[in-house]
Protein backbone atom coordinates (compact mmCIF):
# COMPACT_ATOMS: atom_id res chain seq x y z
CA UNK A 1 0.00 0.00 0.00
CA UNK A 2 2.52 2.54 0.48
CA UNK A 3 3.55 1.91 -2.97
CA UNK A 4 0.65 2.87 -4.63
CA UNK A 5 0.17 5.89 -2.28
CA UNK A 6 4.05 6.47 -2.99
CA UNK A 7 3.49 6.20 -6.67
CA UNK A 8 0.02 7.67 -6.61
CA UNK A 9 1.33 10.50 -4.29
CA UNK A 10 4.29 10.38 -7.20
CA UNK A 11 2.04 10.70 -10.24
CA UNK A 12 -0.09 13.15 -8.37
CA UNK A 13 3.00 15.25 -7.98
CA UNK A 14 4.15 14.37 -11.40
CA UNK A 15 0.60 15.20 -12.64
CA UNK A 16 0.78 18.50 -10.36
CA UNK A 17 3.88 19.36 -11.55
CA UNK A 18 3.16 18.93 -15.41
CA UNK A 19 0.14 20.83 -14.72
CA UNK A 20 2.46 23.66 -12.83
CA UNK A 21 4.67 23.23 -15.42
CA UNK A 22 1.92 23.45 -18.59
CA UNK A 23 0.60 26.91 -16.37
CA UNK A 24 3.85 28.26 -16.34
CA UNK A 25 4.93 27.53 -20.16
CA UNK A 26 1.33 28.74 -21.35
CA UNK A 27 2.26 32.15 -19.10
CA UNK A 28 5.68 32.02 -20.46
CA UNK A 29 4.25 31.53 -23.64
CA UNK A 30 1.03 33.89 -23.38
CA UNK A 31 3.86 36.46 -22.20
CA UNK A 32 6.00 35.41 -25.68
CA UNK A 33 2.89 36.10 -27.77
CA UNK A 34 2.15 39.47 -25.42
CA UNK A 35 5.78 40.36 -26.22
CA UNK A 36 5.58 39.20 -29.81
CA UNK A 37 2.49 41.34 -29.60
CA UNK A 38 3.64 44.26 -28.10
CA UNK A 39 6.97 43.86 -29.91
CA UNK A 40 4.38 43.97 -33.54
CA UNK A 41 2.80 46.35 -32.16
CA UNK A 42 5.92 48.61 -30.99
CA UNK A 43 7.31 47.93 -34.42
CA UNK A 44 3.26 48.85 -36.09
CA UNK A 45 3.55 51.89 -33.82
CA UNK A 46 7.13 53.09 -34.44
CA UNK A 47 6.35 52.28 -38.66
CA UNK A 48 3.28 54.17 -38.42
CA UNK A 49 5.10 57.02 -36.30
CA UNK A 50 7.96 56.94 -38.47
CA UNK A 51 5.44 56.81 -41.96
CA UNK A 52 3.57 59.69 -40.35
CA UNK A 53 6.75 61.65 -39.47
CA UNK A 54 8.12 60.95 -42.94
CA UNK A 55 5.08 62.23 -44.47
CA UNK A 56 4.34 65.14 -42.27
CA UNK A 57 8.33 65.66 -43.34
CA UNK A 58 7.21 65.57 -46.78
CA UNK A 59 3.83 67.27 -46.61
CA UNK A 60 6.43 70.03 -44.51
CA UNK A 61 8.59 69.68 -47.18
CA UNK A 62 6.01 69.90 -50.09
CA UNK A 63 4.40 72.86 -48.11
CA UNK A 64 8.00 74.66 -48.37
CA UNK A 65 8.85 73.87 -51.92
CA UNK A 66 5.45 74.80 -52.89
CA UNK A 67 5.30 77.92 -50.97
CA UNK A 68 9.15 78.38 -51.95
CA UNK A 69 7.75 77.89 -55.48
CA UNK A 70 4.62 80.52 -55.11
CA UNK A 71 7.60 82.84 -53.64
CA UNK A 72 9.30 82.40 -56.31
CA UNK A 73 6.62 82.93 -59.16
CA UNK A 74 5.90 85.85 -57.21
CA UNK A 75 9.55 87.16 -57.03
CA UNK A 76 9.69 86.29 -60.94
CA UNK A 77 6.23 88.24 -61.46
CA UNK A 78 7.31 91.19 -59.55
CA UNK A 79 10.44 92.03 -61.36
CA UNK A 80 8.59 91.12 -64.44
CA UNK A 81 6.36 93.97 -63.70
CA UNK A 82 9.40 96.51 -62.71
CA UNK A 83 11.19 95.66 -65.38
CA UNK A 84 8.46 96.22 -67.90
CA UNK A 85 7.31 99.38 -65.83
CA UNK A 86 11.28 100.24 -65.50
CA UNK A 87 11.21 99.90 -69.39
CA UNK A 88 8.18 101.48 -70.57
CA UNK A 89 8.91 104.88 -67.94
CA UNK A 90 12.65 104.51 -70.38
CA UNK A 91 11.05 104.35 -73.13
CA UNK A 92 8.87 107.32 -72.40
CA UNK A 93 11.19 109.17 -71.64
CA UNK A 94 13.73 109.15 -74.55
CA UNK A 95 10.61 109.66 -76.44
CA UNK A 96 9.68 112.54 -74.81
CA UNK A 97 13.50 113.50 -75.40
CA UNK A 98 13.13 112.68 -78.90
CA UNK A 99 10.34 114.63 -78.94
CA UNK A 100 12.13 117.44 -78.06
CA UNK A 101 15.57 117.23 -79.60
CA UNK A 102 13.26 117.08 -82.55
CA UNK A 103 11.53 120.05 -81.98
CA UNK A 104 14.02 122.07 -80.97
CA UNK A 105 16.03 121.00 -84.17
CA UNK A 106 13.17 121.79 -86.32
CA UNK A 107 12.44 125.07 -84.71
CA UNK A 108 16.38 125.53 -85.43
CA UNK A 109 15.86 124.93 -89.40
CA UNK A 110 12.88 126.48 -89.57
CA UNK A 111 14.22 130.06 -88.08
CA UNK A 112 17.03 129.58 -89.85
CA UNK A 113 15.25 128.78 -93.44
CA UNK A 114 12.61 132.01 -92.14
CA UNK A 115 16.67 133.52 -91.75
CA UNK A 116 17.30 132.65 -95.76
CA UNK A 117 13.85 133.80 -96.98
CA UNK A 118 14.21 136.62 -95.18
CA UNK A 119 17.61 137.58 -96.33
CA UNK A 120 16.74 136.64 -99.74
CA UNK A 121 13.17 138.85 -99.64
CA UNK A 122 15.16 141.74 -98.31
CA UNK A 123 17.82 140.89 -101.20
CA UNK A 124 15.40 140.79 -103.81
CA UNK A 125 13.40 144.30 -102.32
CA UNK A 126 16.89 145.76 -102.10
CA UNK A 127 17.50 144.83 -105.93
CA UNK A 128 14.04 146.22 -106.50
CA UNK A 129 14.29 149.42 -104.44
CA UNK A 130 17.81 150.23 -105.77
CA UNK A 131 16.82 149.28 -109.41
CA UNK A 132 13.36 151.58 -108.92
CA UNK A 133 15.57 154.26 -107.08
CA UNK A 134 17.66 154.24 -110.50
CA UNK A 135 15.39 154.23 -112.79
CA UNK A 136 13.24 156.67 -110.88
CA UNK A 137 16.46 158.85 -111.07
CA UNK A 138 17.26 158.30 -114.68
CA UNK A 139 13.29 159.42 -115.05
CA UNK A 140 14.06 162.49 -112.79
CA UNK A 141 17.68 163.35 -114.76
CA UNK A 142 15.74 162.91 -118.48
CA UNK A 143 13.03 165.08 -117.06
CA UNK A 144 15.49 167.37 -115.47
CA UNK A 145 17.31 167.58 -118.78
CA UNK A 146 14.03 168.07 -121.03
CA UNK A 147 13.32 170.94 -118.26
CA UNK A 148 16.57 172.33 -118.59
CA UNK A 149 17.11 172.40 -122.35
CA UNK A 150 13.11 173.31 -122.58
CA UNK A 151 13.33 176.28 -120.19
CA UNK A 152 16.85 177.27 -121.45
CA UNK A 153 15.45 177.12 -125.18
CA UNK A 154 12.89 179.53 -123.29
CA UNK A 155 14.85 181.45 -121.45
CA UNK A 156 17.01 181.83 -123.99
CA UNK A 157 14.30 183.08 -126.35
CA UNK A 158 13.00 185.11 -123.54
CA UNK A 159 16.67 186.51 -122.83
CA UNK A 160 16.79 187.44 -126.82
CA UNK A 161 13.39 188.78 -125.97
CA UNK A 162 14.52 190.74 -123.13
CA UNK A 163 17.41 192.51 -124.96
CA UNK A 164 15.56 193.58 -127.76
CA UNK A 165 12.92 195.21 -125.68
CA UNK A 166 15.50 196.80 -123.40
CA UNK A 167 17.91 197.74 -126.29
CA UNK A 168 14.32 199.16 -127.85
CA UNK A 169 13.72 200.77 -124.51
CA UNK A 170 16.79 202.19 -124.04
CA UNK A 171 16.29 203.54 -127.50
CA UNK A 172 13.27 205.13 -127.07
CA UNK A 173 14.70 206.72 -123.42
CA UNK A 174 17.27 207.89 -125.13
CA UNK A 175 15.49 209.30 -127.66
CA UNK A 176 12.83 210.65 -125.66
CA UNK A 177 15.53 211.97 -122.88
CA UNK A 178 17.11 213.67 -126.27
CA UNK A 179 13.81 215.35 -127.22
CA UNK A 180 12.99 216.12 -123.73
CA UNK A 181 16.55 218.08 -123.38
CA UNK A 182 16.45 219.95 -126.65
């Protein structure tokens, strides 16, 4: 009898300590799945932390290229819009000076052709006057002469006149003074 309680108390133990041991190796192994599991799940977590980083880096990233981008285009669009203002306010203004170096050249050629004309209208009235003048003189000089030789031809008669009458008046004086004194 105390065999079989021996070996009953022995399997008992055996069965107790299979049963311990089972217990222990389903913990140990419940804990190897909860670690496997946590481990997955650390690994899920630090994957989807590190996907989410990378893409928040990239969205960041993205975000700054595209607004570097948009700063760009707007850098590019400003001077754009200088330079063509910058241009057209140059352009402008050697037109305006165009303008004027035009105009004051013209002005210049047209006082100085009204110079010519003038000189030339004051020429030609200068020929004119001068060739009137003489010919008005040569007029004057043929009348002059035509006067002259007319009222010498008439004074001259006259003169001949003249003497005869005073020769016949000094005559008759004489005669009458003659037949007033005897």
């Amino acid at each position: 009898w105390r065999r079989f309680v021996c070996e009953t108390d022995y399997y008992i133990t055996l069965d107790d300590i299979v049963t311990v041991q089972n217990f222990v190796r389903q913990c140990q192994a419940c804990k190897r799945v909860t670690s496997m599991r946590n481990e997955r799940a650390a690994l899920n977590i630090q994957r989807s932390f590190r996907g989410h980083k990378g893409r928040s880096h990239a969205s960041g990233l993205r975000a700054y290229l595209e607004n570097e981008r948009r700063c760009q285009q707007a850098a590019t669009y400003i001077q754009r819009t200088w330079r063509g203002y910058n241009q057209k306010q140059q352009y402008w203004f050697l037109l305006l000076c165009a303008i004027q170096i035009q105009s004051i050249v013209r002005g210049l050629l047209v006082r100085d052709q009204l110079k010519q004309e003038h000189f030339a209208a004051t020429e030609i009235q200068s020929a004119w006057r001068g060739k009137s003048a003489v010919t008005a003189y040569q007029q004057y000089r043929a009348a002059r002469n035509i006067q002259t030789a007319w009222r010498g031809k008439f004074a001259s008669v006259a003169y001949k006149v003249y003497k005869v009458e005073k020769f016949a008046a000094t005559l008759i004086q004489t005669a009458w003074r003659r037949f007033v004194c005897e």
